[in-house]
Protein backbone atom coordinates (compact mmCIF):
# COMPACT_ATOMS: atom_id res chain seq x y z
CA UNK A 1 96.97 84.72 45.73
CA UNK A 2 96.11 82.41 48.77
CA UNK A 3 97.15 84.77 52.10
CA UNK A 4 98.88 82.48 54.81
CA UNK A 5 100.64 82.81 57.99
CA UNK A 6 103.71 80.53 59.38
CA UNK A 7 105.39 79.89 62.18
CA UNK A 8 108.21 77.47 63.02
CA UNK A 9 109.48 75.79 65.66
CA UNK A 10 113.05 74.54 66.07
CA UNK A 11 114.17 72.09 69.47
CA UNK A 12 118.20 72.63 69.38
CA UNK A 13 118.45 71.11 72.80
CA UNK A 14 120.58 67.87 73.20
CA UNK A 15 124.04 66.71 72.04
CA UNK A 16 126.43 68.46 69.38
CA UNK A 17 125.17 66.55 66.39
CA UNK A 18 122.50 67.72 63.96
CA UNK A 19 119.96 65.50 64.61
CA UNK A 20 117.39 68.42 65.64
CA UNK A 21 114.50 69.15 63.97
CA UNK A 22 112.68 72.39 61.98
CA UNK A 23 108.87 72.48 61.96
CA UNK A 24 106.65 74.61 59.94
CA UNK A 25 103.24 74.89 60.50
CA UNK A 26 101.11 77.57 57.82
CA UNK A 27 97.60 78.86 58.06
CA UNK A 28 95.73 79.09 54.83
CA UNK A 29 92.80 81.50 54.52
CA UNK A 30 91.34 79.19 51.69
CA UNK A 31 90.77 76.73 53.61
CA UNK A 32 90.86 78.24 57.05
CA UNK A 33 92.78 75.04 58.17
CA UNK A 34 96.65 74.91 59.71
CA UNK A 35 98.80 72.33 57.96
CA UNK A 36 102.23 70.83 58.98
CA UNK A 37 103.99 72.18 56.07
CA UNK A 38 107.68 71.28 56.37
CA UNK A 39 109.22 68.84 59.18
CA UNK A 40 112.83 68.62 58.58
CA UNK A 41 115.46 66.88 59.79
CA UNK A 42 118.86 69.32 60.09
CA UNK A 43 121.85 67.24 59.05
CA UNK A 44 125.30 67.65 57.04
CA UNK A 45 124.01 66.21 53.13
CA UNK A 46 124.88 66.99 49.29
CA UNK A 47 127.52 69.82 50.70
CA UNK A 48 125.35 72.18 52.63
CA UNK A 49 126.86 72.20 56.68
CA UNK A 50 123.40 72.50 59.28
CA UNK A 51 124.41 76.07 59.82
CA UNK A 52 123.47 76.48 55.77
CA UNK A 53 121.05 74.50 55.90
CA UNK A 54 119.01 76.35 59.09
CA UNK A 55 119.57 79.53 57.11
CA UNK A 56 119.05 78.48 53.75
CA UNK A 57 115.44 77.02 55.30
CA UNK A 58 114.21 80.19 56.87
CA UNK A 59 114.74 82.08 53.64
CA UNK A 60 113.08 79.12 51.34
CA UNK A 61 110.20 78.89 53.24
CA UNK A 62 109.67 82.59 54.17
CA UNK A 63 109.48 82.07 58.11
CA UNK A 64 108.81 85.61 59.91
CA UNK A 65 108.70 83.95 63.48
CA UNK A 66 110.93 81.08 64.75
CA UNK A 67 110.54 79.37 68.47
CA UNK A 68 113.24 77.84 69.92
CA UNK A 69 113.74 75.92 73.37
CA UNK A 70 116.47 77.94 75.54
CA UNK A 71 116.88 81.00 76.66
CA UNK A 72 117.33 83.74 74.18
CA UNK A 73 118.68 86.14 77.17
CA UNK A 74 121.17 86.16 79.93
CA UNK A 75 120.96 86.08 84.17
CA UNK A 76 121.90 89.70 85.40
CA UNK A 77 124.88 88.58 85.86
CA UNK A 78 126.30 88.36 82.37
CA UNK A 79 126.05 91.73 81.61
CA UNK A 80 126.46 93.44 85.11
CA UNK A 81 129.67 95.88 85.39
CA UNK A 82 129.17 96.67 88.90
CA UNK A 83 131.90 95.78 91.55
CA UNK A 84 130.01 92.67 92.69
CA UNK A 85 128.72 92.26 96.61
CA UNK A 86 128.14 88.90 96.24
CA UNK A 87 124.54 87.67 95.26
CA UNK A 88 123.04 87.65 98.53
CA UNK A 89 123.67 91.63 98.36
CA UNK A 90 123.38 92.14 94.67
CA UNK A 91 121.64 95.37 94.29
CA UNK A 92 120.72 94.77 90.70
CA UNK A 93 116.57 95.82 90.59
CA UNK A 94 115.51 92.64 88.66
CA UNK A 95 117.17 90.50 90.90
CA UNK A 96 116.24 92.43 94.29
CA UNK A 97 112.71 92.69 92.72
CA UNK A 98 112.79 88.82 92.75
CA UNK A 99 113.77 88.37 96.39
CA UNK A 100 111.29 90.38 97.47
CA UNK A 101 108.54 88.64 96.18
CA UNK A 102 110.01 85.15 97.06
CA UNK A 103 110.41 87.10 100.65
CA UNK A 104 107.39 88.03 100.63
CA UNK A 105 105.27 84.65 99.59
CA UNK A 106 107.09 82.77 102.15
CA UNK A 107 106.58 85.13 104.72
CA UNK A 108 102.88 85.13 104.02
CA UNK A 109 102.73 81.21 103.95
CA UNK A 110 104.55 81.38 107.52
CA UNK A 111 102.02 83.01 108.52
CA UNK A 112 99.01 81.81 107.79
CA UNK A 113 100.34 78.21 109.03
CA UNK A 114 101.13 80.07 112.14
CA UNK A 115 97.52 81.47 112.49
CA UNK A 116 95.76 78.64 111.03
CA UNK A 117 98.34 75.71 110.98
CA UNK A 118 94.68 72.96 111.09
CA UNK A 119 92.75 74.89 107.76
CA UNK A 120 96.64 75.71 106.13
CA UNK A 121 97.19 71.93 105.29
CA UNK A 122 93.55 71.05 104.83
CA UNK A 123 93.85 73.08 102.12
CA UNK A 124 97.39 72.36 100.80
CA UNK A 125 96.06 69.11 100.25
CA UNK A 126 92.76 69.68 99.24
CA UNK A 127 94.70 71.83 96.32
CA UNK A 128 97.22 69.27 95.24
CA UNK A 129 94.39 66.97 94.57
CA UNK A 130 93.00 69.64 92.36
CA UNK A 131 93.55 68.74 88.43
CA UNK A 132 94.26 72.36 87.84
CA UNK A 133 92.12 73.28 84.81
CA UNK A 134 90.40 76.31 82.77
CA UNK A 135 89.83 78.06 86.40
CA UNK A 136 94.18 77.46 88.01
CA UNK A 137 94.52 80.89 86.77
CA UNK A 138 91.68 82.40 88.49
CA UNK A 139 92.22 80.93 92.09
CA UNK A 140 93.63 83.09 94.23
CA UNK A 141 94.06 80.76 96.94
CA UNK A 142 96.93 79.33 95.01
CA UNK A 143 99.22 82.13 95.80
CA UNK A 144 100.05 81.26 99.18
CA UNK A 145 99.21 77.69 98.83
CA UNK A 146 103.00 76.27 98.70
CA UNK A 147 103.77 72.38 98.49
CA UNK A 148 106.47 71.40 100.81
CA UNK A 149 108.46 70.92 97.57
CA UNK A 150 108.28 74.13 96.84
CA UNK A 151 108.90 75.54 99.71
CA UNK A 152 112.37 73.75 99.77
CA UNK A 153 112.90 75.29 96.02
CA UNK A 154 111.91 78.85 97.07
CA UNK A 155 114.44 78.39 100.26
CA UNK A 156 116.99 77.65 97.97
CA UNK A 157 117.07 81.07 96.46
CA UNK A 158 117.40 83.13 93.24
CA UNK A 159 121.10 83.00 91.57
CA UNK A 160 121.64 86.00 90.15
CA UNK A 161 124.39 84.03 87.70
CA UNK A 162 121.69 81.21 86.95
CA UNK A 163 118.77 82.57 87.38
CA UNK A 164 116.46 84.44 85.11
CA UNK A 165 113.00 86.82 86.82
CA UNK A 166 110.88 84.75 84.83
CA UNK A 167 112.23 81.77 86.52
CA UNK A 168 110.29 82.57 89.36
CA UNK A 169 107.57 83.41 87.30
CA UNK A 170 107.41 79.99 86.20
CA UNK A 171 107.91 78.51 89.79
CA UNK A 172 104.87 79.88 90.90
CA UNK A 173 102.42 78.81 88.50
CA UNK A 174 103.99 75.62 87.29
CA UNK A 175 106.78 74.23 89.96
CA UNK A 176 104.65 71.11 91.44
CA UNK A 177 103.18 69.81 87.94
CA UNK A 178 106.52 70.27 86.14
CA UNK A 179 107.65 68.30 89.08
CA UNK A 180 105.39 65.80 89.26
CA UNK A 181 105.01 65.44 85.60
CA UNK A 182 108.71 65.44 84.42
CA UNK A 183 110.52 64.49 87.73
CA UNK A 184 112.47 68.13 87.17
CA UNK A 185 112.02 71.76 87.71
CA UNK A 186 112.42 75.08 85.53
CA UNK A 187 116.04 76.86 84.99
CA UNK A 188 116.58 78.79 82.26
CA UNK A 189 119.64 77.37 81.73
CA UNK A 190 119.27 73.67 83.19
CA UNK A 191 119.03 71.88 79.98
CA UNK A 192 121.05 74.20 77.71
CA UNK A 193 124.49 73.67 76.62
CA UNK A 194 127.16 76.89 75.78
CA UNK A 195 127.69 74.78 72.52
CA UNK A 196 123.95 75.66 71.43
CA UNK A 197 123.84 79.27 72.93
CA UNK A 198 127.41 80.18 71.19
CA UNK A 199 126.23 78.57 67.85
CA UNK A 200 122.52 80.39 67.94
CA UNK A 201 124.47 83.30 68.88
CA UNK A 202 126.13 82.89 65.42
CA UNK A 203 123.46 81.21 63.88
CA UNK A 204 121.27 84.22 64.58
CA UNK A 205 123.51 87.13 62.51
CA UNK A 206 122.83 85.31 59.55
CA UNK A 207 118.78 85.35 59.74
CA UNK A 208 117.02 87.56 57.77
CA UNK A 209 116.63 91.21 59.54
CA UNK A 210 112.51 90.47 59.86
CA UNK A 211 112.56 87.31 61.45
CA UNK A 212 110.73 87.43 65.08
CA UNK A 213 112.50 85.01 67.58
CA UNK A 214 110.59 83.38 70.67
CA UNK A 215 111.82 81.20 73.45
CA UNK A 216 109.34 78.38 74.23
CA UNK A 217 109.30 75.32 76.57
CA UNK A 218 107.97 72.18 75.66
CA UNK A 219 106.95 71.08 79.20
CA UNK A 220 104.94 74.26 79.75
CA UNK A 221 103.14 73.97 76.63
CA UNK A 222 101.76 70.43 77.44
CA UNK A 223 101.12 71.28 80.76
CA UNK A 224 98.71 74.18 79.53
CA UNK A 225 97.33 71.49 76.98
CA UNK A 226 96.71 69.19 79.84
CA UNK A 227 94.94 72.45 82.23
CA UNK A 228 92.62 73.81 79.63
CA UNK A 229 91.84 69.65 79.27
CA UNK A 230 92.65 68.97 75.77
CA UNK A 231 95.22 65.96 77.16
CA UNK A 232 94.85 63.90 80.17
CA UNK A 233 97.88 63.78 82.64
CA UNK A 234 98.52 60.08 81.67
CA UNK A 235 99.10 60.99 78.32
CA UNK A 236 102.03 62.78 79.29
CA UNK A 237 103.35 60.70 81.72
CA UNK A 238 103.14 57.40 78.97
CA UNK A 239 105.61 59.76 77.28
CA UNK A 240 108.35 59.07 79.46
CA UNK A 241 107.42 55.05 79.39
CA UNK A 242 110.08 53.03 77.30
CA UNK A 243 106.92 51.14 76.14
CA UNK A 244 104.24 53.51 76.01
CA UNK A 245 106.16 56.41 74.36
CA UNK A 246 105.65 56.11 70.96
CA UNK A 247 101.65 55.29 71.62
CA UNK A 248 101.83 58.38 74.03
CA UNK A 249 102.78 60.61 71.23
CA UNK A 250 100.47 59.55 69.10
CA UNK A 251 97.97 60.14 71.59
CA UNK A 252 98.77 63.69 71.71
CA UNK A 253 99.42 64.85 68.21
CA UNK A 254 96.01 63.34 67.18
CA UNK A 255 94.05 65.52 69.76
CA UNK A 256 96.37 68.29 69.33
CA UNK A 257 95.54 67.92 65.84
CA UNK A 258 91.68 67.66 65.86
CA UNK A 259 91.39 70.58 68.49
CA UNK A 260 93.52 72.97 66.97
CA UNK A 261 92.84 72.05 63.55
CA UNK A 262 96.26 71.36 62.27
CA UNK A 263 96.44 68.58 59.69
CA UNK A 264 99.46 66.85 59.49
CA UNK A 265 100.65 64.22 56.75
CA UNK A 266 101.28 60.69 57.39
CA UNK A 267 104.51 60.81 56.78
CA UNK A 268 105.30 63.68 58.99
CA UNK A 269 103.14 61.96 61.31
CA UNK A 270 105.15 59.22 61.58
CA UNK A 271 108.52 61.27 62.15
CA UNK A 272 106.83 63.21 65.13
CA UNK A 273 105.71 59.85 67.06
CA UNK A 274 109.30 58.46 66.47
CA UNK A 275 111.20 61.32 67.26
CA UNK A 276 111.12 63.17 70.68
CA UNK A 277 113.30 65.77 69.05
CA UNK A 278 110.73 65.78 65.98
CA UNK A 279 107.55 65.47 68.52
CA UNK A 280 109.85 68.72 70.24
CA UNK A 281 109.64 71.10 67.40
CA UNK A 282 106.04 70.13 66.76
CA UNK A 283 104.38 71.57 70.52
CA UNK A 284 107.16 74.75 69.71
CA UNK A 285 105.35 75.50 66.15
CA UNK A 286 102.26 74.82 67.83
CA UNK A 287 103.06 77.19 70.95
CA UNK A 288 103.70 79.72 68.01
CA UNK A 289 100.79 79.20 66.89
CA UNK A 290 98.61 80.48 69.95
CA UNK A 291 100.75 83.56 69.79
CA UNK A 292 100.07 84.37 66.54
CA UNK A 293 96.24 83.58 67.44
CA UNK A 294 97.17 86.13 70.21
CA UNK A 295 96.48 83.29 72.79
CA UNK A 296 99.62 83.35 75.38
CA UNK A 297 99.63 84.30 78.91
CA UNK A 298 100.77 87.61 79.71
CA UNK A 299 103.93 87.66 81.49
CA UNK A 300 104.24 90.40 84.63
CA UNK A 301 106.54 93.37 83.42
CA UNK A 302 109.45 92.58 86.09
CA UNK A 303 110.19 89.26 84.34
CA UNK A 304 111.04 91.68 81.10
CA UNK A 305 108.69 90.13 78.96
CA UNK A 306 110.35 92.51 75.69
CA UNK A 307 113.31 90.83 76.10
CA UNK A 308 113.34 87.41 77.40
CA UNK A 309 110.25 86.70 74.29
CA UNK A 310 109.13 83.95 76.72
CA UNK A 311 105.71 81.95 75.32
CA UNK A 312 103.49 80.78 77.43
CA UNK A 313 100.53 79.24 75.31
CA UNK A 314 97.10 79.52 76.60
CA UNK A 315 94.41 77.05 75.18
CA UNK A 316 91.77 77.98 77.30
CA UNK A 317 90.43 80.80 74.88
């Protein structure tokens, strides 16, 4: 019997119809090659409702772990019985933890401007010319290095009701490229409708006891792609290009798949370039992937990595 490992991605983000995407991807030990096993389209057909047909899917093809784009946990807020101060005073520790480290990084950026305002932009701008690559993660300099962007985000705050700690996790290490790539910034729930959380919430009573659920981010994913230089940052900015989109994607699935050796069909092939929501549950499967390969970054324990099942897909290894 040939042994194989799966894992699946599925991009629910979007409007209320079915028109998202699962994506299979399956190792085989015979071959010691990943192929793009499945790529299906969810949809009402021949009787069986999406909710059936998400369920009925996971069962047929076996899947033990399942990535999805949004968040799989709550803000503090949600579940907090306390007699509430008001989030500037909320004495919740996840939350206070969180202030005190976006405290503390601005306070240190005051003051080495203060001390060294000449050699504190130099630098600044000497590091946002940087194409942060295979060494971002080893550069110390970058924690107090803080774009005037954000700056204004860490200002803003932490929302107790909004907010999740990885959030700020995410800020740190990815806030100007997510910016400057996607002309956006990370929330947790910025992109995610109650429709989709209530239905997963469903959804997700009806999966098979076994089944390991993940919470990935497309955006993160191709940025690490673009770090550890297996894409270039115009590929991903042709993505957004009415004209260059489809050639964009094309781009990237074909080094994606000859550097992480993941054959895909033509006829899959041609769904993923055509369909952002398709081309979505593609980079989840394949940030699945690196965890299964035991290749994601290790998240800090105050973000509560356990819980929030956050992927963060390093292809640097």
């Amino acid at each position: 019997m040939v042994q194989s490992k799966n894992i699946a991605g599925m991009s629910m983000k979007g409007g209320r119809k079915d028109n998202f995407f699962f994506c299979l991807i399956e190792y085989y030990e015979s071959s010691q090659r990943w192929f793009l096993r499945s790529l299906l389209q969810v949809k009402d057909e021949e009787g069986l409702e999406g909710d059936d047909a998400i369920r009925s899917w996971i069962e047929d093809y076996s899947v033990k772990q399942l990535v999805v784009d949004f968040p799989l946990t709550w803000p503090a807020c949600h579940s907090c019985q306390l007699d509430c101060p008001g989030s500037d005073k909320c004495p919740v520790e996840s939350v206070t933890s969180v202030k005190q480290r976006i405290e503390a990084i601005l306070e240190e950026d005051k003051e080495i401007h203060a001390n060294h305002p000449k050699a504190y932009e130099r630098n600044r701008n000497n590091d946002d010319e940087v194409d942060k690559g295979r060494d971002f993660w080893d550069k110390e300099s970058h924690e107090h290095l803080l774009s005037r962007s954000f700056k204004r985000r860490l200002k803003k705050g932490f929302l107790p009701y909004w907010n999740r700690s990885a959030d700020y996790w995410i800020w740190k290490y990815y806030y100007d490229q997510y910016l400057e790539l996607f002309n956006s910034s990370y929330d947790s729930f910025g992109n995610t409708s109650l429709m989709i959380l209530s239905r997963f919430s469903y959804l997700r009573r009806h999966f098979p006891k076994n089944i390991d659920l993940y919470e990935g981010n497309v955006n993160l994913t191709l940025i690490e792609l673009m770090r550890s230089k297996n894409l270039l940052k115009r590929d991903i900015l042709n993505m957004s290009d009415i004209e260059l989109g489809i050639d964009a994607r094309l781009d990237i699935i074909k080094k994606i798949e000859a550097r992480l050796n993941i054959f895909i069909y033509d006829h899959d092939l041609e769904l993923i370039i055509k369909n952002p929501r398709a081309f979505d549950s593609f980079i989840l499967a394949v940030t699945g992937q690196r965890n299964l390969l035991e290749k994601v970054r290790d998240l800090p324990p105050w973000t509560n990595p356990e819980k929030t099942r956050i992927l963060v897909p390093d292809f640097s290894l």
